[in-house]
Protein backbone atom coordinates (compact mmCIF):
# COMPACT_ATOMS: atom_id res chain seq x y z
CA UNK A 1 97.12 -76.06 10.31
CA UNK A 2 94.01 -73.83 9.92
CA UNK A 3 92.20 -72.21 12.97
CA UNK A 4 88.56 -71.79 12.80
CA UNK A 5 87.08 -68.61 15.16
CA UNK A 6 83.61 -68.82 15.77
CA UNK A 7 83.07 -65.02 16.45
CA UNK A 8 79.59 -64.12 17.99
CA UNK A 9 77.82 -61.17 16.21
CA UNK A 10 75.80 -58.53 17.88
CA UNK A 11 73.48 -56.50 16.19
CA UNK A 12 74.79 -53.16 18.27
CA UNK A 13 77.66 -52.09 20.75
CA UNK A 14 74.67 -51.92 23.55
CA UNK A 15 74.08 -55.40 22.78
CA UNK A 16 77.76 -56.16 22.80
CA UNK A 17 78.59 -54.57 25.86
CA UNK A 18 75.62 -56.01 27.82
CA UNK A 19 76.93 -59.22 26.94
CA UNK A 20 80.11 -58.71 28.26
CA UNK A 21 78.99 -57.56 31.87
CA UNK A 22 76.85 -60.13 31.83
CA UNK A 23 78.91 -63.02 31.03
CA UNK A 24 81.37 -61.87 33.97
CA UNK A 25 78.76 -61.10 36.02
CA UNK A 26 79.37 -57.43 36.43
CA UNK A 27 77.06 -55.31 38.64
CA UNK A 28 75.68 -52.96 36.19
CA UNK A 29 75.49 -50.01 38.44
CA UNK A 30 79.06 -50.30 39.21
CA UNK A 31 81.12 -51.09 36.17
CA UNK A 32 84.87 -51.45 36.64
CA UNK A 33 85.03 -49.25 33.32
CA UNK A 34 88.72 -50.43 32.65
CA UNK A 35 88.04 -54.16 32.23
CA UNK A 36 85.34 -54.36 30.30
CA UNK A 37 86.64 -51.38 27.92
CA UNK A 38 89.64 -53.53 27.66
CA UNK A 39 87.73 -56.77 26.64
CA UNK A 40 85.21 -54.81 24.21
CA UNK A 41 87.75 -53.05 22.38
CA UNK A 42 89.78 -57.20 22.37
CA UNK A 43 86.47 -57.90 20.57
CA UNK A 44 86.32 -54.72 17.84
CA UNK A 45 90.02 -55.67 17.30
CA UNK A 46 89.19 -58.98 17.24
CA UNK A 47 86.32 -58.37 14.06
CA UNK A 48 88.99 -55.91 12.52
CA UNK A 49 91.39 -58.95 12.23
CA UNK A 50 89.09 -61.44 10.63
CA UNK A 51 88.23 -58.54 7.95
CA UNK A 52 84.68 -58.12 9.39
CA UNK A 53 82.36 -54.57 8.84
CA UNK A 54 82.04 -52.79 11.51
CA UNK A 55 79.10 -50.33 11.86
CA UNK A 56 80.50 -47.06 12.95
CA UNK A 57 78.30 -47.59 16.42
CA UNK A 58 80.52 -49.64 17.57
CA UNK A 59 83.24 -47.46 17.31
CA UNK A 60 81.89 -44.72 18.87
CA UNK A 61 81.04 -47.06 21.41
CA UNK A 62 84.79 -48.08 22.39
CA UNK A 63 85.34 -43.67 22.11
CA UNK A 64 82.59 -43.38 24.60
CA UNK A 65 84.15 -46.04 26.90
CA UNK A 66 87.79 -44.84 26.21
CA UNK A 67 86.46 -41.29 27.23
CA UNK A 68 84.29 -42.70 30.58
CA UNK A 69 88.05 -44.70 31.16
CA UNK A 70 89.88 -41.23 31.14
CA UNK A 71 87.38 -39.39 33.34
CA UNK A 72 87.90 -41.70 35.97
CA UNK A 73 91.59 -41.77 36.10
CA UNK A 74 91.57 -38.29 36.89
CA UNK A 75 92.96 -37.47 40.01
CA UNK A 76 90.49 -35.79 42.40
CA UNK A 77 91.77 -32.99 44.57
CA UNK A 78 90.09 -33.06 47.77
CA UNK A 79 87.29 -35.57 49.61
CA UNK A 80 84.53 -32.62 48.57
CA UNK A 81 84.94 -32.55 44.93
CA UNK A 82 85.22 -36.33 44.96
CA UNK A 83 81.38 -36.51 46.23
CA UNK A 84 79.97 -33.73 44.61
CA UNK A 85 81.25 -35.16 41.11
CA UNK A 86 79.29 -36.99 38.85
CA UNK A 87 80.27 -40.01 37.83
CA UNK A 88 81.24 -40.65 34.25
CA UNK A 89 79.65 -44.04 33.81
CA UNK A 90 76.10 -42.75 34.71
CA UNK A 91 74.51 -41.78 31.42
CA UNK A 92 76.10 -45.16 30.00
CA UNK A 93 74.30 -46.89 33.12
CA UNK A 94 71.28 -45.36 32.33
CA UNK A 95 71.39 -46.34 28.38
CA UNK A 96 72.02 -49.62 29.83
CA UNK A 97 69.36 -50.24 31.89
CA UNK A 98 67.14 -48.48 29.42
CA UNK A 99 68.76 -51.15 26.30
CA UNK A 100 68.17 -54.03 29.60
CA UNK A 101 64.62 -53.32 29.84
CA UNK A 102 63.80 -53.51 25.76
CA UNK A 103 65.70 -56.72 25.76
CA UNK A 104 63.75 -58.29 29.20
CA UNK A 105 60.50 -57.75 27.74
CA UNK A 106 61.34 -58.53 24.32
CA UNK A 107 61.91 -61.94 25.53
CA UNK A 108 59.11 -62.23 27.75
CA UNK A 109 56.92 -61.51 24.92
CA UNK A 110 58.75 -63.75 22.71
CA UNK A 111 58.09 -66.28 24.90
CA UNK A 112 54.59 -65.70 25.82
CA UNK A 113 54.01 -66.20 21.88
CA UNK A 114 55.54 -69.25 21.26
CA UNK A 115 53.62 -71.10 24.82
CA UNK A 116 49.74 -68.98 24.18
CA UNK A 117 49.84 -68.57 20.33
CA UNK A 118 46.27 -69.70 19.78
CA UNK A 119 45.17 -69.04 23.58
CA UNK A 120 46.41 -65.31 22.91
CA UNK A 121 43.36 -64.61 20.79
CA UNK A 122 40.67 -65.89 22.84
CA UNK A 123 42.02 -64.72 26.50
CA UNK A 124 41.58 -60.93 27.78
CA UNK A 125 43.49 -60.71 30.57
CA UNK A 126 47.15 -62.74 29.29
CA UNK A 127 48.14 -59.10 27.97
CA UNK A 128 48.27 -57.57 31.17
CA UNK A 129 49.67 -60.55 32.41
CA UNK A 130 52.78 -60.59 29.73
CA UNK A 131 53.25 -56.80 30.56
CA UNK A 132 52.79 -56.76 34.70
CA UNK A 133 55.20 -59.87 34.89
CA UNK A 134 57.95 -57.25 34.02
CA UNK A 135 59.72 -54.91 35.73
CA UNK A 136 60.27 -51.60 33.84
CA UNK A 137 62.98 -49.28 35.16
CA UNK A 138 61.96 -45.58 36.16
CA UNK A 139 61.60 -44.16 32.77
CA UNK A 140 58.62 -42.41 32.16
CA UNK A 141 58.30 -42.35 28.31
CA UNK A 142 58.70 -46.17 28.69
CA UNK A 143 56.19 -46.16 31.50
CA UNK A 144 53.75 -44.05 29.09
CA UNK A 145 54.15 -46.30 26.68
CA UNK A 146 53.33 -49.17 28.63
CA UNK A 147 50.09 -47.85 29.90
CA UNK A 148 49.08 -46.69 26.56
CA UNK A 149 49.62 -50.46 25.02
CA UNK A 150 47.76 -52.13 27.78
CA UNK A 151 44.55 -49.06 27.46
CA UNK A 152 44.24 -50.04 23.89
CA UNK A 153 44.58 -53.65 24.18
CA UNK A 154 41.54 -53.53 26.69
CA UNK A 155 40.01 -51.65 23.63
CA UNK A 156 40.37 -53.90 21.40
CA UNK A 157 38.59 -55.95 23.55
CA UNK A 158 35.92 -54.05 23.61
CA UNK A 159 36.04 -53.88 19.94
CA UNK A 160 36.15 -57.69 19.33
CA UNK A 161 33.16 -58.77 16.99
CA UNK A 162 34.94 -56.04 14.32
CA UNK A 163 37.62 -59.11 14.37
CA UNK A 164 35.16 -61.14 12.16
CA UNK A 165 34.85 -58.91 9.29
CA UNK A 166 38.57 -58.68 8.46
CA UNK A 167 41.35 -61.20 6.71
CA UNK A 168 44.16 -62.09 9.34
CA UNK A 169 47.60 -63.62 8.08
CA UNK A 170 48.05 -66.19 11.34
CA UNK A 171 51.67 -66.42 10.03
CA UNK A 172 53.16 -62.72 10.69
CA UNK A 173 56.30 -62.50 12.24
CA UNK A 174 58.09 -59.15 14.09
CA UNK A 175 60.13 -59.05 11.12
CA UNK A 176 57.10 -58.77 8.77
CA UNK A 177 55.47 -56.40 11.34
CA UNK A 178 58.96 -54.36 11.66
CA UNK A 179 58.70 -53.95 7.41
CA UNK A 180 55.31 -53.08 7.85
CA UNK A 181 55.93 -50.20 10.83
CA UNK A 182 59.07 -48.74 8.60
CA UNK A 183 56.95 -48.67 5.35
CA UNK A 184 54.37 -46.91 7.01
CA UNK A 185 57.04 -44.40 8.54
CA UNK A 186 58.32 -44.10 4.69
CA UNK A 187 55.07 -42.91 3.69
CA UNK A 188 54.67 -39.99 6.37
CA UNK A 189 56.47 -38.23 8.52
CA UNK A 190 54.87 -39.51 12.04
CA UNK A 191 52.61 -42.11 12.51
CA UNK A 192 50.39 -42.56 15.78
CA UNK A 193 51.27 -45.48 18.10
CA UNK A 194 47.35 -46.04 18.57
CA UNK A 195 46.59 -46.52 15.10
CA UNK A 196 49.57 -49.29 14.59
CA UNK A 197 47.88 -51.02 17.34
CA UNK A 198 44.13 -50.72 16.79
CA UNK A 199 44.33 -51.39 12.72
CA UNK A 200 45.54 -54.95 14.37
CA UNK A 201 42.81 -57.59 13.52
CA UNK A 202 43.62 -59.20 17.24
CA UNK A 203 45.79 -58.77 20.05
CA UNK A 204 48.09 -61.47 18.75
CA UNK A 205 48.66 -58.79 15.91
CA UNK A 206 48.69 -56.16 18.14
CA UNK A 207 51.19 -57.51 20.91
CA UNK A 208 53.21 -58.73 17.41
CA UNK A 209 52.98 -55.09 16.76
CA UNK A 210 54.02 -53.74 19.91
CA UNK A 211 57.16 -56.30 20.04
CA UNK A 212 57.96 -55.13 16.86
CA UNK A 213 58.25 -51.27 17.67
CA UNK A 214 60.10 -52.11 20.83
CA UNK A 215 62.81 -54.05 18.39
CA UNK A 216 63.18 -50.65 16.18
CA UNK A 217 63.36 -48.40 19.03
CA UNK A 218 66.33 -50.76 20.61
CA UNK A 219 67.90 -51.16 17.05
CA UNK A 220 67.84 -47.01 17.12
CA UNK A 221 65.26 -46.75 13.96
CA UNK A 222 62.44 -45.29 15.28
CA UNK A 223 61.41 -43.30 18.61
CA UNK A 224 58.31 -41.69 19.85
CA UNK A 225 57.40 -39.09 21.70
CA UNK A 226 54.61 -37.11 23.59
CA UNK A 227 53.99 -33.65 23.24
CA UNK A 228 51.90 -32.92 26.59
CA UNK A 229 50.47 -35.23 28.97
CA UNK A 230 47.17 -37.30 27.39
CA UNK A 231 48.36 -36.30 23.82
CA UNK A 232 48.69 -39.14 21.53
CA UNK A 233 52.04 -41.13 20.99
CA UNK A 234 53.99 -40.23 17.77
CA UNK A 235 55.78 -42.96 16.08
CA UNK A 236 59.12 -41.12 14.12
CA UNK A 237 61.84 -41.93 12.30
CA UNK A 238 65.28 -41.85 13.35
């Protein structure tokens, strides 16, 4: 008799791991680092055994967690060096949070898309109310960001009755505007996060846009960066 394994596929070990402290309900900033390297590395053997690719990500991943696993089975000599140490799961907490907040607001804007599709053209102020529902963590380039989106949507705006005199495709998708954002990135070497958002026709295109650069920055494709404080956004690469 045959057994069929429905085997869930994530698209990276972040979203992998996330998955598994979620499902058991794990408290993020304290990970018992031993279980859940046991149960993702049960899953990458898992994959191995049903003859599926692995992307070399995930195997650094289960390295990373072997590594974090090793740290903190080291003995520690004495009370002081015990609270002066830092603990090995903190830059993985922090990649965490920072792969938790992508993945909040991707879904809040997902969602905001599907319920205000048409209402999203004609209303000013459901922008700032998809991006001050969320939360971000204290991370200042996403914080910049953030700020930068919401100046240039009220912009745009401003800017409205230029809306008229162009040709909008009411059927783009993040996938189409991901293509779109990675051609562009083809064709030169750094490309300003203002001018992905302001050659939008609308800011249904533009928070398509913006969902769509948050994707490739999660998936690892693309970052950006700021020189100096007030300098413009640069779109790169990875």
């Amino acid at each position: 008799m045959s057994i069929n394994i429905k085997l869930e596929v994530f698209e990276g070990p972040f979203e992998l791991l996330f998955h598994l402290i979620e499902k058991d309900k794990i408290d993020i900033y304290d990970i018992p680092i031993a279980k859940i390297t046991a149960q993702y590395i049960n899953y990458i053997k898992m994959m191995q055994s049903l003859d599926i690719d692995l992307a070399s990500e995930f195997l650094v991943m289960a390295a990373t967690l072997l590594e974090i696993k090793s740290k903190m089975l080291l003995p520690k000599t004495s009370k002081e060096d015990e609270v002066q140490e830092e603990d090995p799961r903190e830059d993985l907490v922090k990649k965490l949070l920072e792969y938790k907040a992508y993945k909040d607001i991707s879904a809040i804007l997902k969602q905001k898309l599907m319920e205000n599709e048409k209402a999203l053209c004609k209303d000013s102020s459901l922008a700032d109310e998809i991006i001050d529902s969320f939360a971000l963590p204290d991370r200042l380039s996403i914080e910049i960001l953030m700020d930068k989106f919401k100046e240039l949507m009220n912009k745009k705006q401003s800017h409205k009755d230029l809306e008229n005199n162009r040709i909008y495709r009411d059927n783009i998708t993040v996938e189409d505007k991901m293509v779109e954002v990675l051609k562009a990135l083809s064709l030169e070497k750094t490309v300003y996060f203002d001018d992905l958002i302001m050659e939008c026709i609308n800011k249904l295109e533009a928070i398509i846009t913006f969902l769509a650069i948050l994707e490739l920055i999660k998936q690892r494709r693309i970052y950006v960066e700021q020189t100096n404080n007030f300098d413009k956004i640069i779109v790169r690469r990875r």
